[in-house]
Protein backbone atom coordinates (compact mmCIF):
# COMPACT_ATOMS: atom_id res chain seq x y z
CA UNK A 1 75.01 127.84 219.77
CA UNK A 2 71.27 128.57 221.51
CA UNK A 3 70.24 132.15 222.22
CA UNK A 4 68.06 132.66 224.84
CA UNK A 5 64.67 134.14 223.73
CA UNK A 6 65.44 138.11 223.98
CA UNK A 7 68.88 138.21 223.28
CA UNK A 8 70.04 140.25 220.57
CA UNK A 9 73.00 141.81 219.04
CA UNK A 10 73.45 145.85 218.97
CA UNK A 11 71.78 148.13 216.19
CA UNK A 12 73.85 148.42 212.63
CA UNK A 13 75.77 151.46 213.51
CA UNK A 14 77.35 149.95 216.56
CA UNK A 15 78.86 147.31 214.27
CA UNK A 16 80.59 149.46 211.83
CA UNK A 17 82.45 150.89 215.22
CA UNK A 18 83.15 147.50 216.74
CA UNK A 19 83.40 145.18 214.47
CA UNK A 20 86.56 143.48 215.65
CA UNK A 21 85.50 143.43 219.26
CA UNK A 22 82.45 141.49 218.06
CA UNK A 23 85.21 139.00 215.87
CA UNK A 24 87.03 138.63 219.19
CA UNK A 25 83.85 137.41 221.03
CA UNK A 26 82.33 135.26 218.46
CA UNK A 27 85.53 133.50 217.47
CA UNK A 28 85.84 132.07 221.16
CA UNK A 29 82.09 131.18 221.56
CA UNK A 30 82.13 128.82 218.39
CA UNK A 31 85.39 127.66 219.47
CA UNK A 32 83.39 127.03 223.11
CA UNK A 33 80.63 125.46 221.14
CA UNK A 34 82.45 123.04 218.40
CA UNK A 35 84.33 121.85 221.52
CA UNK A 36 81.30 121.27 223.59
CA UNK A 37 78.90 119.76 220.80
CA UNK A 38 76.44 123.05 221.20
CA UNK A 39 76.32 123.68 224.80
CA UNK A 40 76.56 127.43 224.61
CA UNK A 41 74.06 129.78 225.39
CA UNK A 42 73.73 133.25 225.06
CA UNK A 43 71.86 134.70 227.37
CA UNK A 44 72.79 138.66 227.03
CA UNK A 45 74.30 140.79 223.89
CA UNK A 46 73.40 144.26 223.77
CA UNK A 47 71.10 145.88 225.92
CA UNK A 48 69.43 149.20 225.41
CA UNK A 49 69.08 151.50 228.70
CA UNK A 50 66.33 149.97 229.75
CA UNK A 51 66.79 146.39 229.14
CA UNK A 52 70.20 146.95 230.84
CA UNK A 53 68.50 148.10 234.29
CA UNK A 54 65.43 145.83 234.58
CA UNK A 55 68.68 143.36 234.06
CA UNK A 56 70.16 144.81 236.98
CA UNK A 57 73.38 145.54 234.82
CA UNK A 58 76.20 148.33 235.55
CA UNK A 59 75.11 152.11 234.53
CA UNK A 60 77.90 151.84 231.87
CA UNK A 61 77.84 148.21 230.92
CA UNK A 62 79.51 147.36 228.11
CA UNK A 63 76.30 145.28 226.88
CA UNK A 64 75.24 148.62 226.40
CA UNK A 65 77.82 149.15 223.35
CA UNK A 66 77.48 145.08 222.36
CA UNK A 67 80.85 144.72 223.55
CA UNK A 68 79.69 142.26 226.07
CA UNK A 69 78.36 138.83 226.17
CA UNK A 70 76.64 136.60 229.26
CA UNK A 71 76.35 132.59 227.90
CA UNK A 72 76.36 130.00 229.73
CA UNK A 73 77.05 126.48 228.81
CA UNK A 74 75.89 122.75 229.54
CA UNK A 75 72.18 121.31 229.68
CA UNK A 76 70.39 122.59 232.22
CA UNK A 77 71.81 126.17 231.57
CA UNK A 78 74.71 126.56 233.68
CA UNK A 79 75.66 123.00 234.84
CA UNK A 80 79.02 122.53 232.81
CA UNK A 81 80.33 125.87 234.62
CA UNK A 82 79.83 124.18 237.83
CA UNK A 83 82.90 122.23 237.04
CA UNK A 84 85.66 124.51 238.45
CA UNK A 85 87.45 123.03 235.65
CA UNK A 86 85.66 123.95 232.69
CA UNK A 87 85.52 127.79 233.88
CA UNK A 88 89.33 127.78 234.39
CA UNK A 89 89.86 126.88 230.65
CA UNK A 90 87.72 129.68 229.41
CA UNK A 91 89.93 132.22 231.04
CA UNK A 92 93.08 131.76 229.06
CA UNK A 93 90.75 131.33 225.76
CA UNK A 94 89.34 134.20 226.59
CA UNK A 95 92.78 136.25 227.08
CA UNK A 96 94.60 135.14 224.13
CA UNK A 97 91.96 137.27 222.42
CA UNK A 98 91.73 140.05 224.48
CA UNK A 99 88.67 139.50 226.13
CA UNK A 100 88.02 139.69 229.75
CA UNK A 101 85.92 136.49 231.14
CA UNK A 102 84.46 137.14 234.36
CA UNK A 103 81.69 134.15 236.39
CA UNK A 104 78.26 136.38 236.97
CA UNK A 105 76.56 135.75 240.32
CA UNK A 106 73.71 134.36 237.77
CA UNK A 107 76.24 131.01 236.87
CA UNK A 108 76.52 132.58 233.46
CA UNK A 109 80.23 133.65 231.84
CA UNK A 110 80.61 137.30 231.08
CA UNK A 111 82.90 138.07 228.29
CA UNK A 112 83.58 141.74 227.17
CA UNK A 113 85.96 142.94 224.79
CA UNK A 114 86.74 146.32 225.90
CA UNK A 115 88.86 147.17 228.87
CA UNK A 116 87.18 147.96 232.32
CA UNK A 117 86.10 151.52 232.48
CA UNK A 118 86.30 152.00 228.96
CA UNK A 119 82.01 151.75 228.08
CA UNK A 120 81.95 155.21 231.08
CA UNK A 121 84.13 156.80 228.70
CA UNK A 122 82.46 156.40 225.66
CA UNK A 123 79.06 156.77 226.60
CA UNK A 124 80.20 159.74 228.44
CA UNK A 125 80.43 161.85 225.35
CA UNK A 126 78.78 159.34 222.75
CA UNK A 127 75.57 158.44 224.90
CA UNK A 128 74.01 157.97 221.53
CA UNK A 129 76.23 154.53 221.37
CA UNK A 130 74.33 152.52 223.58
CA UNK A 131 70.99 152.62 221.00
């Protein structure tokens, strides 16, 4: 697994709370990567406010909470998710653990672990959450 330079995970505290959502994405990324010989790449984990808007991300991201990860895969970044394919078998990889896999405009997968919605909520009367 590569990370992009700037990619990192969420402070300490946001660990204790999401632990298992964090389980969830990292089990199917190293399942991803021992399949593909180390063609994953991270390219976002948690974001802090303004990370998350100079990326152009959602107001209530869920990158914002580290319960969201962009990767792409192949060498050049991207190129094995050009195969309609590969993308297709991420879905249902992605859904037998309760993660929602969604193709970014960017080429990149984005995998989050909470439901939709669910990061407005939280941050709503938690803003201290997204670090």
């Amino acid at each position: 697994m590569i990370w992009k330079a700037g990619a990192h995970g969420p402070p300490n505290l946001n660990r204790f709370y999401f632990g298992a959502e964090y389980n969830r994405l990292f089990s199917l990324l190293a399942r991803l990567d021992g399949r593909l010989g180390g063609q994953v790449r991270i390219t976002a984990w948690h974001r802090n406010p303004a990370e998350n808007r100079a990326a152009g991300g959602e107001r209530f991201s869920q990158h914002l909470l580290g319960t969201a990860i962009d990767f792409t895969l192949g060498t050049p970044p991207g190129s094995l998710l050009l195969q309609p394919q590969l993308f297709a078998a991420v879905v249902p990889l992605a859904r037998e653990r309760g993660l929602a896999a969604v193709k970014s405009g960017s080429g990149a997968v984005h995998l989050q672990a909470l439901p939709f919605g669910t990061a407005e909520r939280l941050l709503g009367f938690a803003p201290w959450l997204s670090g």
